[in-house]
Protein backbone atom coordinates (compact mmCIF):
# COMPACT_ATOMS: atom_id res chain seq x y z
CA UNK A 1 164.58 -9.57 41.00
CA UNK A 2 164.80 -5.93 40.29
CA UNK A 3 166.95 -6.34 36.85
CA UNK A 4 168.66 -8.61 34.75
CA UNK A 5 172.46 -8.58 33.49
CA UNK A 6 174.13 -5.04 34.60
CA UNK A 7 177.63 -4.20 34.75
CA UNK A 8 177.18 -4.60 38.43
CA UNK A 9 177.82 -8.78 37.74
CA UNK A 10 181.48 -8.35 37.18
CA UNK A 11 181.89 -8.00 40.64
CA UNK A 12 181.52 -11.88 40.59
CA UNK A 13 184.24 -12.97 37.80
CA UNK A 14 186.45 -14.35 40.17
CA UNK A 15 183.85 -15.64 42.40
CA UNK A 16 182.81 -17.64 39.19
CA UNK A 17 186.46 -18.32 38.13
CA UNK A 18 187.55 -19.38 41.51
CA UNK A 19 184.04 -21.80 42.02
CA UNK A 20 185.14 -24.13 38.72
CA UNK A 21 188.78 -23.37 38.89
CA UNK A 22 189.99 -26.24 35.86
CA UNK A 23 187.14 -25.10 33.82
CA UNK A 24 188.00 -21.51 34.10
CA UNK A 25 191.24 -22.20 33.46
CA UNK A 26 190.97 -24.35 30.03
CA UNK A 27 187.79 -21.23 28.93
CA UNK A 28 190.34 -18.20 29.95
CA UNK A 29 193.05 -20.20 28.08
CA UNK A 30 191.07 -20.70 24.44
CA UNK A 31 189.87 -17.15 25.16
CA UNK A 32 193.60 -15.79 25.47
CA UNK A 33 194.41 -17.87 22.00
CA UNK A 34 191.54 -16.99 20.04
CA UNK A 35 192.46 -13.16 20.93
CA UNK A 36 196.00 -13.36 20.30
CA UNK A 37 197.88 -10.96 18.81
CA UNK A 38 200.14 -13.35 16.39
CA UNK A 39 197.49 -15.34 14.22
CA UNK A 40 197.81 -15.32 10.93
CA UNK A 41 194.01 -13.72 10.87
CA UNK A 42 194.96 -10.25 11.37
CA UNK A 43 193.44 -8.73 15.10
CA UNK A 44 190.97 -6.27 13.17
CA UNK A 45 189.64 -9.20 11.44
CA UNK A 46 189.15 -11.47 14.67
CA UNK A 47 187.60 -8.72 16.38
CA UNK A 48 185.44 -8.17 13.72
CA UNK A 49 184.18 -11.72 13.49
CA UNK A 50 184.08 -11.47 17.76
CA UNK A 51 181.74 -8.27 17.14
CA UNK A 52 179.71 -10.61 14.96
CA UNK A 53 179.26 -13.90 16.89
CA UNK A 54 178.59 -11.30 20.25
CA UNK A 55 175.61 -10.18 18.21
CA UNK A 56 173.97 -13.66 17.47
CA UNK A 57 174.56 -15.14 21.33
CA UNK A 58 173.59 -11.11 22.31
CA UNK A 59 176.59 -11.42 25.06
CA UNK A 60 176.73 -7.68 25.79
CA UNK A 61 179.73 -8.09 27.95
CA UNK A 62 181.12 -9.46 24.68
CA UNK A 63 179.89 -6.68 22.50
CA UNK A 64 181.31 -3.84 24.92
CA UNK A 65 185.05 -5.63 25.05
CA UNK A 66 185.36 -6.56 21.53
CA UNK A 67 183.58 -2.93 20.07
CA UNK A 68 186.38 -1.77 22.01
CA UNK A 69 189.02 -4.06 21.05
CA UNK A 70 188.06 -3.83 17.71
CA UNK A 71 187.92 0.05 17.19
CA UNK A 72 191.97 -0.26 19.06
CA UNK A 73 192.28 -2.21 16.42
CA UNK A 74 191.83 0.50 13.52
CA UNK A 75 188.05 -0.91 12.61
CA UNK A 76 186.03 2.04 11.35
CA UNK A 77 182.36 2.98 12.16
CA UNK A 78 181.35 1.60 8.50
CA UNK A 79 182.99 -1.49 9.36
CA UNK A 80 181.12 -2.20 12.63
CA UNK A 81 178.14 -1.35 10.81
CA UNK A 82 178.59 -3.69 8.19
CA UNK A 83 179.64 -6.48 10.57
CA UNK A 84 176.15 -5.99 12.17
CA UNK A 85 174.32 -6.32 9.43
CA UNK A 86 176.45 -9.31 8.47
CA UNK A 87 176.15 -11.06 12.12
CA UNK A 88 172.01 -9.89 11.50
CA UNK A 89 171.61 -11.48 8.05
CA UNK A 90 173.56 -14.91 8.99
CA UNK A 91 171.39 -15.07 11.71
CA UNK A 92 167.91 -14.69 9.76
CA UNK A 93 170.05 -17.03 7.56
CA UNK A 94 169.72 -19.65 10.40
CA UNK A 95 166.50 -19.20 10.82
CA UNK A 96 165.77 -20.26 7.48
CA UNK A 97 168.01 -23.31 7.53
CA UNK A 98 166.19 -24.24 10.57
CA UNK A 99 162.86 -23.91 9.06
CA UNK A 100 163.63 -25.83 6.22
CA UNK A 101 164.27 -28.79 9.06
CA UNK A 102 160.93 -27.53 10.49
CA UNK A 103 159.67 -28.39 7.40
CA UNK A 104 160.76 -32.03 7.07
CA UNK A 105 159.82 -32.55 10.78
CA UNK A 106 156.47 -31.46 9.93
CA UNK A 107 156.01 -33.94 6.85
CA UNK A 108 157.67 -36.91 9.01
CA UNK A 109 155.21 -36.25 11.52
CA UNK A 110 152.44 -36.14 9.24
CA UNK A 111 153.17 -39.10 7.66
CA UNK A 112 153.98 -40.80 11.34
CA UNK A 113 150.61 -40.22 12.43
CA UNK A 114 149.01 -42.02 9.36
């Protein structure tokens, strides 16, 4: 394999769509309501918080449609930087949270092994 992920895979969306076609349908469905224009949470906002969660799972098809959608939303360059360091910050966050759990795993195992 020459490369990974490249804009050349959208070529097989609907070969992906079409190959699980009840799946695709109930994922494209939540997709089309979690972008939706009439939420209470204005669209700014939910691209915003689509900007960060793209960063943690590093979708970069995800980054690319929702850095659009976001800045056709009226989100500045400030606020796109914030949001990264936000999504960046949460996500050492995790880290931590996870290590505390680490942590206890470490002592139960100790103490398993006595």
């Amino acid at each position: 394999m020459t490369e990974y992920q490249t804009p050349k895979d959208r070529a097989y969306t609907n070969t992906l769509l079409n190959a699980a076609p009840k799946e695709a349908a109930a994922f494209m469905n939540l997709k089309h309501t979690a972008e939706r224009t009439d939420g209470v949470i204005p669209i700014k906002y939910r691209e915003l918080m689509s900007v960060a969660v793209a960063l943690t799972t590093q979708c970069a098809y995800c980054i690319e449609s929702h850095i659009n959608n976001a800045v056709q939303a009226g989100a500045s360059r400030e606020e796109i930087a914030e949001t990264v360091f936000i999504a960046a910050a949460l996500r050492a966050g995790g880290a931590v949270g996870t290590g505390l759990m680490a942590m206890r795993l470490f002592e139960e195992a100790g103490t398993a092994s006595k």
